[in-house]
N, C-alpha and C. Protein backbone atom coordinates (compact mmCIF):
# COMPACT_ATOMS: atom_id res chain seq x y z
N UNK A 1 -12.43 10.38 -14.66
CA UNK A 1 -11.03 10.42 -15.01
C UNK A 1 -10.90 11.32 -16.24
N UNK A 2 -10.19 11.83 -16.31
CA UNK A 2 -10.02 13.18 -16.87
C UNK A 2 -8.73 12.72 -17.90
N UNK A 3 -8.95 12.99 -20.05
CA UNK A 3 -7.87 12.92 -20.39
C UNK A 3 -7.65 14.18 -21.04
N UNK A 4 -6.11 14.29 -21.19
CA UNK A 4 -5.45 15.24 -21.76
C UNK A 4 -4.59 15.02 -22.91
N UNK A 5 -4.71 15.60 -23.62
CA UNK A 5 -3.35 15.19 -25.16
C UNK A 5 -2.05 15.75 -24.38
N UNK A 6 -1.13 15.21 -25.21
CA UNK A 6 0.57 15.53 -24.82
C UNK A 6 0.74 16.84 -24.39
N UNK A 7 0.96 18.09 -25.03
CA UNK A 7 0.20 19.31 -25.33
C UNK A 7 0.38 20.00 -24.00
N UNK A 8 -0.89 19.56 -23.84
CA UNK A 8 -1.37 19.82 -22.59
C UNK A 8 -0.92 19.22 -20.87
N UNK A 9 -0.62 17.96 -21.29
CA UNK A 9 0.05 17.73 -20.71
C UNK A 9 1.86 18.17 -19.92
N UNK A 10 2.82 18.51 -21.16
CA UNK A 10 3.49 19.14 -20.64
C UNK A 10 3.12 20.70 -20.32
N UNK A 11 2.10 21.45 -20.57
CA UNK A 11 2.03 22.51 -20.42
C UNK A 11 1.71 22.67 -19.35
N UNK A 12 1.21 21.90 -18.35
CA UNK A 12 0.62 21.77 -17.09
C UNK A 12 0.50 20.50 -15.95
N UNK A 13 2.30 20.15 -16.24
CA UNK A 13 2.35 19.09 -15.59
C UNK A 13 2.21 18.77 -14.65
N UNK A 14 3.04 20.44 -13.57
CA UNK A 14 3.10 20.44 -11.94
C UNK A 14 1.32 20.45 -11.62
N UNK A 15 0.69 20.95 -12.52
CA UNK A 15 -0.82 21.26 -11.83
C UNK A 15 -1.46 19.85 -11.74
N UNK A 16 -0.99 18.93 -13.13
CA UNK A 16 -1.67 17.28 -12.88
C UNK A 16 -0.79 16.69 -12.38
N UNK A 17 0.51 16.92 -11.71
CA UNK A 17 0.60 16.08 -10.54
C UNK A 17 0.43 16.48 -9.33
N UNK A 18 -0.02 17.80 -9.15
CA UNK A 18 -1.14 17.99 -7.57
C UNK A 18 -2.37 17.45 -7.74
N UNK A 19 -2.77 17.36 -8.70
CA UNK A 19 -4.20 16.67 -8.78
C UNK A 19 -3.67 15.23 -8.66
N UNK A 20 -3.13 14.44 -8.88
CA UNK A 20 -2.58 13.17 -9.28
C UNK A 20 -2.20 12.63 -7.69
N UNK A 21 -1.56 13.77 -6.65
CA UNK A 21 -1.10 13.18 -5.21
C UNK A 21 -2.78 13.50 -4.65
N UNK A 22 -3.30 14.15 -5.50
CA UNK A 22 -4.30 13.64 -3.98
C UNK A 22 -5.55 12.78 -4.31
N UNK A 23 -5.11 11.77 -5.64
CA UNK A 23 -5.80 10.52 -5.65
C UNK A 23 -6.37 10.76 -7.27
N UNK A 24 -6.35 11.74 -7.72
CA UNK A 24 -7.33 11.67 -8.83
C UNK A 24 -6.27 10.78 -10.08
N UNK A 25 -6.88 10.39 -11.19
CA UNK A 25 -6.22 9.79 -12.05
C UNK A 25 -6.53 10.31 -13.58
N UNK A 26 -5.23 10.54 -14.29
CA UNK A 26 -5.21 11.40 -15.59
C UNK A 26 -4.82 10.69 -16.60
N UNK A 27 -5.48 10.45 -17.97
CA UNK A 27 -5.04 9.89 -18.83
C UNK A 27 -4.59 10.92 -19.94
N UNK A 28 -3.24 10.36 -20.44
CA UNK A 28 -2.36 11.44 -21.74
C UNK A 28 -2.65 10.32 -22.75
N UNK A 29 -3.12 11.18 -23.53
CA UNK A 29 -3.91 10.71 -24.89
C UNK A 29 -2.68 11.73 -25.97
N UNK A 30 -2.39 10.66 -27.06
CA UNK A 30 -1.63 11.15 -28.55
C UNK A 30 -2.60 10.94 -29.62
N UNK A 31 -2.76 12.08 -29.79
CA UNK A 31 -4.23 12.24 -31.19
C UNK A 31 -5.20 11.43 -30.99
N UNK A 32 -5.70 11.24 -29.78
CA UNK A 32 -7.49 10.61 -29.16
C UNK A 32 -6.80 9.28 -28.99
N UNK A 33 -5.85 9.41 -29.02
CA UNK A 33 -5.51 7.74 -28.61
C UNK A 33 -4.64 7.61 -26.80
N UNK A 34 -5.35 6.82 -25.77
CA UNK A 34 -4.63 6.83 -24.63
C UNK A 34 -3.19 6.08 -24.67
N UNK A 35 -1.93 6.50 -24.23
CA UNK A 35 -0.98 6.25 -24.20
C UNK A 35 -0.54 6.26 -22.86
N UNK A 36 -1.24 6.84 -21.96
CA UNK A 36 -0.25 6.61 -20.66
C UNK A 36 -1.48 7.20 -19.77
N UNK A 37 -1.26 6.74 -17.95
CA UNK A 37 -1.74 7.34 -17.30
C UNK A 37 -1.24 7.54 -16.50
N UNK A 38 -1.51 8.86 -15.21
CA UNK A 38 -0.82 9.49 -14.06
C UNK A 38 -2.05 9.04 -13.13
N UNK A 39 -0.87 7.84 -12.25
CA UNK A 39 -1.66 7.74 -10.95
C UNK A 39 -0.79 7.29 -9.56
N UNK A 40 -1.29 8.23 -8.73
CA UNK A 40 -0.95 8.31 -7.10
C UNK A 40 0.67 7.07 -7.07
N UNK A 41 1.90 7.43 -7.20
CA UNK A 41 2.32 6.53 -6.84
C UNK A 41 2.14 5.50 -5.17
N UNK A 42 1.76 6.56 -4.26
CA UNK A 42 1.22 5.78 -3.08
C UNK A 42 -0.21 6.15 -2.90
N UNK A 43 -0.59 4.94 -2.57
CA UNK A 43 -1.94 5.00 -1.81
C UNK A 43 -2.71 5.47 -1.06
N UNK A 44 -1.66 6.31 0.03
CA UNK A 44 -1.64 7.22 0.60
C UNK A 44 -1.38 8.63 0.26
N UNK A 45 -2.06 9.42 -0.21
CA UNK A 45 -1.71 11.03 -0.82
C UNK A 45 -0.89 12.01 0.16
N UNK A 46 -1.27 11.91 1.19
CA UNK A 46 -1.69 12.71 1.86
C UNK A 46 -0.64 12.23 3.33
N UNK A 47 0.82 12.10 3.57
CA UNK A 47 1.61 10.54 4.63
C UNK A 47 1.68 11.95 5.48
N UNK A 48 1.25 13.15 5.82
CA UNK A 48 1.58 13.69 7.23
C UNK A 48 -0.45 13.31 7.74
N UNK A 49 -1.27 13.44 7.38
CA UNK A 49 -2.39 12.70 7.86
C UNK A 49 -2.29 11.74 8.65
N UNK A 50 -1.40 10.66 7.80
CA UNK A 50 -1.60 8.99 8.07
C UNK A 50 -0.39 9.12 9.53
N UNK A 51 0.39 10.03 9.78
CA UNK A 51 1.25 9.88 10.73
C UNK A 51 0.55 10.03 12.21
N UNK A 52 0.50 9.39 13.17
CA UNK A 52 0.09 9.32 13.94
C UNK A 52 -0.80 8.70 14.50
N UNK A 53 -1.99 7.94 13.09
CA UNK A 53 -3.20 7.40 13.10
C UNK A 53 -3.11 5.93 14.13
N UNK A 54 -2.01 5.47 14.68
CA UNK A 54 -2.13 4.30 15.00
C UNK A 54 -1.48 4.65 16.50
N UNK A 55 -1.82 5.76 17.00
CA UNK A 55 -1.21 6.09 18.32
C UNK A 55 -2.10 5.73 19.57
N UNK A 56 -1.73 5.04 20.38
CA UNK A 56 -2.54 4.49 21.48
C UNK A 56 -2.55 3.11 21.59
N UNK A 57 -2.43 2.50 20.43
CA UNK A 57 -2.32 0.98 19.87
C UNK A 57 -1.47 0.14 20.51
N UNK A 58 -0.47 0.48 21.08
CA UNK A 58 0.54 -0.15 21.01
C UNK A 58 1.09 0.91 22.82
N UNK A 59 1.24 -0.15 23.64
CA UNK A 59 1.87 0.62 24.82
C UNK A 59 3.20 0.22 24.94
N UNK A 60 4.61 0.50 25.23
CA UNK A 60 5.29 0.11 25.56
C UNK A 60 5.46 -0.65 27.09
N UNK A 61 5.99 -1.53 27.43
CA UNK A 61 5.91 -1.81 28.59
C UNK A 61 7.21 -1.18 29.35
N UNK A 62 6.89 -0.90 30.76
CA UNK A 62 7.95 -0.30 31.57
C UNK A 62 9.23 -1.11 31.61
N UNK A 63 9.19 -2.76 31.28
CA UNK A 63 10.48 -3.35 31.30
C UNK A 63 10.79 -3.68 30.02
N UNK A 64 10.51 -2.97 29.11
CA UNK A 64 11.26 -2.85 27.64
C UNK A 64 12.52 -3.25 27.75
N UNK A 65 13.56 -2.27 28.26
CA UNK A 65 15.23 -2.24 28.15
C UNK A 65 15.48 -3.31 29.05
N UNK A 66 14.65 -3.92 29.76
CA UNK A 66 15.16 -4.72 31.10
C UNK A 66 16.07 -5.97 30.78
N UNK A 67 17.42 -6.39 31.06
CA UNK A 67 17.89 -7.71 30.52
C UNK A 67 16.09 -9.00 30.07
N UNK A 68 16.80 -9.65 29.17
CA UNK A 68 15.87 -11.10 29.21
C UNK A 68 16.08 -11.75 30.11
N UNK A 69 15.20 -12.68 30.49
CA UNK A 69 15.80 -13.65 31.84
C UNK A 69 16.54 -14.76 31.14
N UNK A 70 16.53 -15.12 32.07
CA UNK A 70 17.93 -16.48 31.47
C UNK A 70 17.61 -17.14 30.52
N UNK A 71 16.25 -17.87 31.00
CA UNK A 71 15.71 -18.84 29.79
C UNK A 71 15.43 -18.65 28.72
N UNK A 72 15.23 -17.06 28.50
CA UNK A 72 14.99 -16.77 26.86
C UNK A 72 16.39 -16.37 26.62
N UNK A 73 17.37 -16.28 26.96
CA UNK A 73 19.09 -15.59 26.49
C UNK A 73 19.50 -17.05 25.85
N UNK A 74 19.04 -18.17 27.02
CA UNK A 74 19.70 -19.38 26.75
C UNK A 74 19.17 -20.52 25.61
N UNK A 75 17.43 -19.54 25.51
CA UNK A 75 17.07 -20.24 23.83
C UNK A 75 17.72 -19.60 23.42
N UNK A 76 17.84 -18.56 22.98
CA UNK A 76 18.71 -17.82 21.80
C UNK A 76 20.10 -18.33 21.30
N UNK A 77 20.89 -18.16 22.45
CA UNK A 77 22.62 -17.92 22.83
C UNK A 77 22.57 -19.54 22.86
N UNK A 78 22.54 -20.34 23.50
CA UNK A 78 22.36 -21.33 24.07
C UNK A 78 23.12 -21.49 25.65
N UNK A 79 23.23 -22.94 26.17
CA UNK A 79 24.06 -22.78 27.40
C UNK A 79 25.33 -22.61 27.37
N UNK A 80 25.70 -21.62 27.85
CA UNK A 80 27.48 -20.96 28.12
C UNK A 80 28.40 -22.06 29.10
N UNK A 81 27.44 -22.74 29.61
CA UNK A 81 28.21 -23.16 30.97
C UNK A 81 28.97 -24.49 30.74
């Protein structure tokens, strides 16, 4: 983990927060003293990677849109009649 004084910090902010999205973590130090750190707000750096990773998992079934049958409308709704 890598620190930097203030300084330096604004002088090169956009560059430590590309380092910062893709996981690394930076500490801003005021005269050798740590005051703050820059880290990954998500866990994920990197969310066009993670898109897709769970494809195959999950099939839809062909009667998705199909009405419910009665008996589950009539837990829900209850009896109309």
């Amino acid at each position: 983990m890598e620190t930097v004084n203030i300084h330096q910090a604004k002088t090169n902010f956009s560059r430590l927060l590309s380092r910062v999205e893709l996981g690394e973590e930076i500490i801003i130090s005021n005269e050798g003293i740590p005051v703050a750190k820059l880290v990954p707000f998500r866990t994920s750096s990197n969310r066009r990677a993670s898109l897709g990773q769970d494809r195959g998992r999950f099939v839809l079934p062909e009667d998705f849109n199909d009405p419910l049958p009665k008996e589950i409308l009539t837990a829900f709704e209850g009896d109309e009649e």
